[in-house]
C-alpha atoms as a PDB file:
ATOM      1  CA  UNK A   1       5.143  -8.995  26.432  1.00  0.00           C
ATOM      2  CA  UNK A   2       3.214  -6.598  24.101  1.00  0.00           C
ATOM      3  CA  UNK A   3       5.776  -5.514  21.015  1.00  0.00           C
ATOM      4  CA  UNK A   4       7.076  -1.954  21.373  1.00  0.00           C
ATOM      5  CA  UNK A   5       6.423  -0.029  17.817  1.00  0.00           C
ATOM      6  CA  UNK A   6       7.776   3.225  17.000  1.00  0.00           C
ATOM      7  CA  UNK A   7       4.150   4.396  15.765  1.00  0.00           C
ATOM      8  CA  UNK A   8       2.391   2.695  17.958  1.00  0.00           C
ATOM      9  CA  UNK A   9       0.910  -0.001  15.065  1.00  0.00           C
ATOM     10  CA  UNK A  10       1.863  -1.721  11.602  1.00  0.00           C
ATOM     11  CA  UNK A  11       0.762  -1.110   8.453  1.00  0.00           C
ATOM     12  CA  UNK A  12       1.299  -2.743   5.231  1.00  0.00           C
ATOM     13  CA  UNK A  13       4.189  -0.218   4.588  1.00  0.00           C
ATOM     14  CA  UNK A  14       5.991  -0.642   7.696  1.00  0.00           C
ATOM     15  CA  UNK A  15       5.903  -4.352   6.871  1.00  0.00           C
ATOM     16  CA  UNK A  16       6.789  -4.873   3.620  1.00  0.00           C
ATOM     17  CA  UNK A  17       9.909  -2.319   4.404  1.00  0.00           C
ATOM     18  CA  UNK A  18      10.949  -4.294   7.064  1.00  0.00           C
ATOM     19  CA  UNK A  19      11.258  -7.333   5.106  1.00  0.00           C
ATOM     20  CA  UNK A  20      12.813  -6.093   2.681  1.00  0.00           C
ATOM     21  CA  UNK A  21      15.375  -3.553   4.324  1.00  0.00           C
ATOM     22  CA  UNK A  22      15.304  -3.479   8.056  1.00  0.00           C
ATOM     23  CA  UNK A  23      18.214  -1.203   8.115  1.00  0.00           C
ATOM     24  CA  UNK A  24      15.838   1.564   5.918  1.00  0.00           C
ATOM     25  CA  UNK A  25      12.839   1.081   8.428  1.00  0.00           C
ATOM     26  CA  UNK A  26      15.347   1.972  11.304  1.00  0.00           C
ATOM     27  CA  UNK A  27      16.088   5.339   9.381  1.00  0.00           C
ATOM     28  CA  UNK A  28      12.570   6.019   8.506  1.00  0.00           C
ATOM     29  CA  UNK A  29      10.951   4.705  11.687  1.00  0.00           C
ATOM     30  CA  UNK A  30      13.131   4.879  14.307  1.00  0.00           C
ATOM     31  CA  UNK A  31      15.923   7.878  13.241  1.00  0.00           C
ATOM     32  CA  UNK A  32      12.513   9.707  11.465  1.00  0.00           C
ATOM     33  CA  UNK A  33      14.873  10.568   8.236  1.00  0.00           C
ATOM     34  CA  UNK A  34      11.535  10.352   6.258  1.00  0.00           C
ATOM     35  CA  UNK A  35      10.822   8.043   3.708  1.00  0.00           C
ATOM     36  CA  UNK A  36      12.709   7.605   0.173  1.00  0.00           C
ATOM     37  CA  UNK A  37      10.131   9.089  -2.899  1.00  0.00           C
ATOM     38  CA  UNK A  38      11.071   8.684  -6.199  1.00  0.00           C
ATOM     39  CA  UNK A  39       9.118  11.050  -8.572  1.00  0.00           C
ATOM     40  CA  UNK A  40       6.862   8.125  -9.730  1.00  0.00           C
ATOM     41  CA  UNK A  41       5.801   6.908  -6.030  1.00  0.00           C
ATOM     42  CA  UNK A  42       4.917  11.066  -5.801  1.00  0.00           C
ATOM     43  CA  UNK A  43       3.461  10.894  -9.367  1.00  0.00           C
ATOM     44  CA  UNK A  44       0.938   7.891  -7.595  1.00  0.00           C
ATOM     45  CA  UNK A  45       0.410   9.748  -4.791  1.00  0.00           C
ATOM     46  CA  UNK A  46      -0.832  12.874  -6.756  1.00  0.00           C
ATOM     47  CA  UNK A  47      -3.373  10.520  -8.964  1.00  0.00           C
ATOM     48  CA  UNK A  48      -4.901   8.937  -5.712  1.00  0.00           C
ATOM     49  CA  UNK A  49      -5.105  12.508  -4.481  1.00  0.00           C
ATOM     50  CA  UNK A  50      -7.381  13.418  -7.347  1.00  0.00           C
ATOM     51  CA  UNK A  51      -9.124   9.793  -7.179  1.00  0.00           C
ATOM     52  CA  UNK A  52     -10.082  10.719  -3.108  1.00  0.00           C
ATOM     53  CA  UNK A  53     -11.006  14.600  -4.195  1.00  0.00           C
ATOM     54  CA  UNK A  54     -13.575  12.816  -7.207  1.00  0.00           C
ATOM     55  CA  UNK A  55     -11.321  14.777  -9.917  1.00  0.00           C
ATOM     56  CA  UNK A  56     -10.011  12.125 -11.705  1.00  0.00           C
ATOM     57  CA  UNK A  57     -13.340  11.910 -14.297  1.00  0.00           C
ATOM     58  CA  UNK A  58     -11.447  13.227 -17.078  1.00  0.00           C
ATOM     59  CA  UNK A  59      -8.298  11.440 -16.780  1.00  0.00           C
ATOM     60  CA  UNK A  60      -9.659   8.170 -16.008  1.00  0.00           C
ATOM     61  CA  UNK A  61     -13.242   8.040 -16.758  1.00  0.00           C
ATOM     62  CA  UNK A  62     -13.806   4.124 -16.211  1.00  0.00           C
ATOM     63  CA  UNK A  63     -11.938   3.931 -12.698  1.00  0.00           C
ATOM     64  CA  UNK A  64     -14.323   1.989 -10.908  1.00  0.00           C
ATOM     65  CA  UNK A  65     -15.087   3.513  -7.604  1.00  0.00           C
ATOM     66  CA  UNK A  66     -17.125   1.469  -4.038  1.00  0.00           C
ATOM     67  CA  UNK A  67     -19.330   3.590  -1.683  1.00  0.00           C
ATOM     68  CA  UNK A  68     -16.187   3.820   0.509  1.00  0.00           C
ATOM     69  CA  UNK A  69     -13.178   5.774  -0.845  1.00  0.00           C
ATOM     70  CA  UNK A  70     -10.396   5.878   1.153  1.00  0.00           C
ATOM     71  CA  UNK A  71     -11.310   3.774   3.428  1.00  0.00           C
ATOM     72  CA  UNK A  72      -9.556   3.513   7.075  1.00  0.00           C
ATOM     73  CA  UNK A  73      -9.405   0.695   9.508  1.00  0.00           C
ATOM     74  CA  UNK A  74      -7.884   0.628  12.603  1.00  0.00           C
ATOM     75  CA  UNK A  75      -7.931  -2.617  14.477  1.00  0.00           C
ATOM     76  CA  UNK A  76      -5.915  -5.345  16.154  1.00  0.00           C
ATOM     77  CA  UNK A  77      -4.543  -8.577  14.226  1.00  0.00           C
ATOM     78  CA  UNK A  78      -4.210 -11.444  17.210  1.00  0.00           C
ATOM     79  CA  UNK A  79      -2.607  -8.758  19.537  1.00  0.00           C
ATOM     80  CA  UNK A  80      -0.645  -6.534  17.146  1.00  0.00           C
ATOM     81  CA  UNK A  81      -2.562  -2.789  16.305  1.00  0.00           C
ATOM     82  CA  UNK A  82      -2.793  -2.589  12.528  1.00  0.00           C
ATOM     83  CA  UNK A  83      -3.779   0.661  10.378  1.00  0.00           C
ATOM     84  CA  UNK A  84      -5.039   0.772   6.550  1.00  0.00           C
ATOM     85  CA  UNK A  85      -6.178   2.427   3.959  1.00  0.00           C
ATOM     86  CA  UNK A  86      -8.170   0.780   1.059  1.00  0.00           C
ATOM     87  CA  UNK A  87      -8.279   2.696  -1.979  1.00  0.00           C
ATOM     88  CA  UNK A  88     -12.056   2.172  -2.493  1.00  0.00           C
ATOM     89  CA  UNK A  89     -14.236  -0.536  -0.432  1.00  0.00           C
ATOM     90  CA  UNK A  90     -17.661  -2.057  -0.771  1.00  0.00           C
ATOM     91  CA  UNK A  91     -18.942  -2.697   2.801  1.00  0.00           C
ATOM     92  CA  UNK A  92     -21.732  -4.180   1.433  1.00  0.00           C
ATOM     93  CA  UNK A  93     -20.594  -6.884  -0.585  1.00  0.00           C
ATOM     94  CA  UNK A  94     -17.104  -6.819   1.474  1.00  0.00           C
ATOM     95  CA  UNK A  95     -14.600  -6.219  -0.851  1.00  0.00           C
ATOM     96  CA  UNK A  96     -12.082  -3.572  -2.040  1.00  0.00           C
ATOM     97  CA  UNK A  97     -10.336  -2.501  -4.751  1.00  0.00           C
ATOM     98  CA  UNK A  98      -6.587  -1.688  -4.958  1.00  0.00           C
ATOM     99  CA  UNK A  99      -5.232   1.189  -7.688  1.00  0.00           C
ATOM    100  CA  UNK A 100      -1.665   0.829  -8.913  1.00  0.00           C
ATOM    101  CA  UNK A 101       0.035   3.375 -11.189  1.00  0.00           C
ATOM    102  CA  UNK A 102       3.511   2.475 -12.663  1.00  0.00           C
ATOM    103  CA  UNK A 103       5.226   1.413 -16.055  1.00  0.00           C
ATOM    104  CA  UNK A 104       5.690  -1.777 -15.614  1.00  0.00           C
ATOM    105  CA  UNK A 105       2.488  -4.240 -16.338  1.00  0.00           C
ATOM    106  CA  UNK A 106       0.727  -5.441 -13.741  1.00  0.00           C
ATOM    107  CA  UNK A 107      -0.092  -9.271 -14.668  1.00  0.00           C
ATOM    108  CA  UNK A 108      -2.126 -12.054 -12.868  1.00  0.00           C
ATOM    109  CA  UNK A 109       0.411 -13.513 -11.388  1.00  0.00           C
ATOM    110  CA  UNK A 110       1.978 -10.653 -10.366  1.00  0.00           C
ATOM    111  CA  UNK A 111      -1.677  -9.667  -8.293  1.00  0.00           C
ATOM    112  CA  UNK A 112      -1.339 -13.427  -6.884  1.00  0.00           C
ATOM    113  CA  UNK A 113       2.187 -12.679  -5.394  1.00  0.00           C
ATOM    114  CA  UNK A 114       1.225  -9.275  -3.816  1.00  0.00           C
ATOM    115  CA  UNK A 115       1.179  -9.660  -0.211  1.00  0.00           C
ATOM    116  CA  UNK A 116      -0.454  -6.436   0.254  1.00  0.00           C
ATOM    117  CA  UNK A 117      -3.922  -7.700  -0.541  1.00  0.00           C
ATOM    118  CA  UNK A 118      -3.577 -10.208   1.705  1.00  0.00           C
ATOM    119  CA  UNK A 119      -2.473  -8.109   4.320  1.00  0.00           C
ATOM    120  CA  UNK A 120      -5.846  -5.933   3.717  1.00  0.00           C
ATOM    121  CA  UNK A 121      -7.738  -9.213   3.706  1.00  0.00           C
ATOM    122  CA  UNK A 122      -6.313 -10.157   7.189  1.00  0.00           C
ATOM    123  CA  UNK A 123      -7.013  -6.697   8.843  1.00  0.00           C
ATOM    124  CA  UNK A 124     -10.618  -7.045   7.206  1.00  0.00           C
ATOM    125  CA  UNK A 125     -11.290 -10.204   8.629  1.00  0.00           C
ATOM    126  CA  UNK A 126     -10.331  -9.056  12.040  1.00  0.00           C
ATOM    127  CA  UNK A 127     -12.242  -5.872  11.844  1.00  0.00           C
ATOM    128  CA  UNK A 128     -15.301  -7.219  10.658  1.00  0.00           C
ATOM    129  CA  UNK A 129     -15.120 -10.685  11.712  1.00  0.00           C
ATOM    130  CA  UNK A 130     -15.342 -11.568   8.095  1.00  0.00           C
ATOM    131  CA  UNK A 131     -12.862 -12.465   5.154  1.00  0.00           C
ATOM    132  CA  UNK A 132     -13.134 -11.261   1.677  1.00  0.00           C
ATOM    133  CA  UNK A 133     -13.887 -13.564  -0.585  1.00  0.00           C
ATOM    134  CA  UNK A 134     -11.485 -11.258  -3.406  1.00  0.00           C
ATOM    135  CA  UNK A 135     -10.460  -8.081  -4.375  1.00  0.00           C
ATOM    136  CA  UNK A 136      -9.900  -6.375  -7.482  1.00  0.00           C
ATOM    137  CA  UNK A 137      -6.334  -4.537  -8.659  1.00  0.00           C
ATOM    138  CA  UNK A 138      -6.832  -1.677 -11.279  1.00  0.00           C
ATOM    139  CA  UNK A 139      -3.484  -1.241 -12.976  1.00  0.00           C
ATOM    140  CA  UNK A 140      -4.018   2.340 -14.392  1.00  0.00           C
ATOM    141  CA  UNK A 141      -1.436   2.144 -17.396  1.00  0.00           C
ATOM    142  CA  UNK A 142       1.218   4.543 -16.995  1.00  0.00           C
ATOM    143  CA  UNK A 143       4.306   5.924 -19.135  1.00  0.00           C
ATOM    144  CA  UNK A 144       6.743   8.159 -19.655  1.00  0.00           C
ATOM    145  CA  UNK A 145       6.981  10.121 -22.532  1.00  0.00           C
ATOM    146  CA  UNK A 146      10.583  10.982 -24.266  1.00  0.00           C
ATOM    147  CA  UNK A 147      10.188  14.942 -23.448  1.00  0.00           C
ATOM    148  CA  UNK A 148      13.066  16.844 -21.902  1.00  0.00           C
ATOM    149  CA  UNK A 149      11.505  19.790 -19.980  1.00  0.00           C
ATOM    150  CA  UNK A 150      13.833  22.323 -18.316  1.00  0.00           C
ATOM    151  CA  UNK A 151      13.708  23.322 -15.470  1.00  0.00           C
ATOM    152  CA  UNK A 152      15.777  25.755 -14.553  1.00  0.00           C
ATOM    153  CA  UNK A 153      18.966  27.197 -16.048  1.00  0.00           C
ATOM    154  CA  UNK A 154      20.873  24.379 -14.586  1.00  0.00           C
ATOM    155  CA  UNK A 155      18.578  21.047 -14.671  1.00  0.00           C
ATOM    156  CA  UNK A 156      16.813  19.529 -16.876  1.00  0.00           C
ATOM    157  CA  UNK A 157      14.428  16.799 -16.683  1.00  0.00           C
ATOM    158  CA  UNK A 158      13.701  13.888 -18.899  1.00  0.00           C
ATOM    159  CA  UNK A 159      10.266  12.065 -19.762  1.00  0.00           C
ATOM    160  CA  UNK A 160       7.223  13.147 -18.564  1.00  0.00           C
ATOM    161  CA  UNK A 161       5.050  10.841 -16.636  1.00  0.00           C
ATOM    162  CA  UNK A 162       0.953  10.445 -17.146  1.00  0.00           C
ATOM    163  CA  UNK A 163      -1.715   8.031 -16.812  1.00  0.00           C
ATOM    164  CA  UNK A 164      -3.016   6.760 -20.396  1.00  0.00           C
ATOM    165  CA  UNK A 165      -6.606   6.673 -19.514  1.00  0.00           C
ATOM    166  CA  UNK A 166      -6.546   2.716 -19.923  1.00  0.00           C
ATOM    167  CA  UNK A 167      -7.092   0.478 -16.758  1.00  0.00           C
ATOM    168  CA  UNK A 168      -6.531  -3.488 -16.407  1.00  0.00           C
ATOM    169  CA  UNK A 169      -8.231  -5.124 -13.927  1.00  0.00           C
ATOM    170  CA  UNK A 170      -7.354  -8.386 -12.105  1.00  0.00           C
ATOM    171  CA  UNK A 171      -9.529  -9.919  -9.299  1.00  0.00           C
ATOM    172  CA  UNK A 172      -7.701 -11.703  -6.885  1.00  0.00           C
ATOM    173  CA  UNK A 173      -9.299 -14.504  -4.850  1.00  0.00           C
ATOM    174  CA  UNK A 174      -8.665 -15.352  -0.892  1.00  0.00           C
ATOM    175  CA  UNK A 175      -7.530 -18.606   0.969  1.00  0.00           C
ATOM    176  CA  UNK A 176      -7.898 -18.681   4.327  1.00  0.00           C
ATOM    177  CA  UNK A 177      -4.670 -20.364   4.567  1.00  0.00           C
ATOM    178  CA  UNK A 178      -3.317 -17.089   3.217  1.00  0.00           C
ATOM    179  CA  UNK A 179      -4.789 -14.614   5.984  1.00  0.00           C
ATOM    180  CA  UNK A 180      -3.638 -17.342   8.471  1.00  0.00           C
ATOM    181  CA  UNK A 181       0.150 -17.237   6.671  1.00  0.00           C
ATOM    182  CA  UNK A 182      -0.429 -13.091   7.166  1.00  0.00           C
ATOM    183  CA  UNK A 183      -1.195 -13.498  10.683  1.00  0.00           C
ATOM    184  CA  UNK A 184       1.699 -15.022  12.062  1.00  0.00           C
ATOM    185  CA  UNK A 185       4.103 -12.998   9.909  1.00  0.00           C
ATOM    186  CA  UNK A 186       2.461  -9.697  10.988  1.00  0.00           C
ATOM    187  CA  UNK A 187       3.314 -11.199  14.587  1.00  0.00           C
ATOM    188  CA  UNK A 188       6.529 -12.211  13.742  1.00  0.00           C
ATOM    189  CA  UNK A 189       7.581  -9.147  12.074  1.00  0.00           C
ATOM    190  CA  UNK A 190       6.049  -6.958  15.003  1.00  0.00           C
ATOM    191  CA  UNK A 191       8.188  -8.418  17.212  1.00  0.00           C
ATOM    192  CA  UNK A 192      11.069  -8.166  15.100  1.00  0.00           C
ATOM    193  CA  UNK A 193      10.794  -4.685  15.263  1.00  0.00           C
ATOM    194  CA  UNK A 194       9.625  -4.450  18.460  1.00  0.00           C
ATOM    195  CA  UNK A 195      13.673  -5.941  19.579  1.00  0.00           C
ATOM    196  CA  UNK A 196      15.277  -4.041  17.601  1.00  0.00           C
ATOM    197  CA  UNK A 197      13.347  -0.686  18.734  1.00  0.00           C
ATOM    198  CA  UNK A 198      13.747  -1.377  22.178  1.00  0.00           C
ATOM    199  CA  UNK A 199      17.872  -2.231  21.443  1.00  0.00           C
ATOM    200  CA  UNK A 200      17.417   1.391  19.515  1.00  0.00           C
ATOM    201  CA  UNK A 201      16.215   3.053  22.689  1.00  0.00           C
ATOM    202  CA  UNK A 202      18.498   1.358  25.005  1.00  0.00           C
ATOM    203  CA  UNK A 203      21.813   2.731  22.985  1.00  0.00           C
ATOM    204  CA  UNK A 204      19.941   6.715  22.999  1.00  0.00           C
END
């Protein structure tokens, strides 16, 4: 039996939630609540915004851009639909490049542990019948000043957050052992949700 999933697919997202809360994907997923934002996953969000709109020049001048901003893939792992979005992809040369904002350091081994990349490795090689040999993270250095800023009579708001203009880059090579790990836990976890959706339903 196909899996049943509330969107229809899985994406990285939807994954990595699941395994690490399953009762916040129910709320998110299934209930719709929308998902949890701190202000520095919305303080990411607003630099790739500028990144995909090309004004991000003057805040980070040596950001490192492929031919493919952006870039969306829609295909099917084994039998499971997957969606993406690569931050910036080569189809040339095959690879992609993943931005990260944030305060804490990105370090090598930290890039080797991140199952995202393999997860955009997996859905490459089953869109394009083709692995990537590696990727690259950009860790674009972020902080958070001491600042209070005021907001309104009431509130007030502590340390302001902003890119430094530095970037650290970290190339991270693929196994195919790893895509084929990726594979069967994109299965497994699809049909994880795919019980407990359908157990969801069945109680509405």
């Amino acid at each position: 039996m196909k899996p049943v999933l509330p969107r229809g697919y899985l994406s990285w997202s939807q994954l990595n939630c699941w395994l690490t809360s399953p009762a916040r994907y129910r709320k998110e997923y299934f209930e719709n609540a929308g998902k949890v934002e701190t202000r520095h996953m919305r303080y990411g969000k607003g630099i790739a915004n500028l990144i995909e709109a090309g004004e991000h020049k003057k805040i980070l001048p040596d950001l490192v851009l492929y031919e493919k901003p952006e870039f969306k893939i829609e295909t099917v792992v084994v039998d499971i639909p997957t969606l993406s979005f690569l931050d910036t992809y080569d189809p040339t040369l095959n690879v992609f490049r993943e931005y990260k904002t944030g305060k804490h350091p990105w370090t090598q081994q930290r890039v080797q542990k991140h199952d995202q990349l393999v997860f955009y490795a997996t859905v490459l090689k089953w869109s394009i019948g083709k692995m990537p040999e590696y990727c690259d993270l950009d860790w674009l250095e972020t902080v958070e000043d001491g600042a209070t800023i005021k907001e309104d009579f009431w509130s007030e708001r502590t340390g302001v957050i902003h890119v430094t203009g530095k970037i650290f880059s970290f190339r991270r090579e693929f196994d195919e052992r790893e895509t084929e790990r990726m594979e069967h836990l994109i299965i497994r976890t699809a049909e994880e949700i795919s019980e407990a959706y359908i157990r969801y339903i069945d109680e509405i």
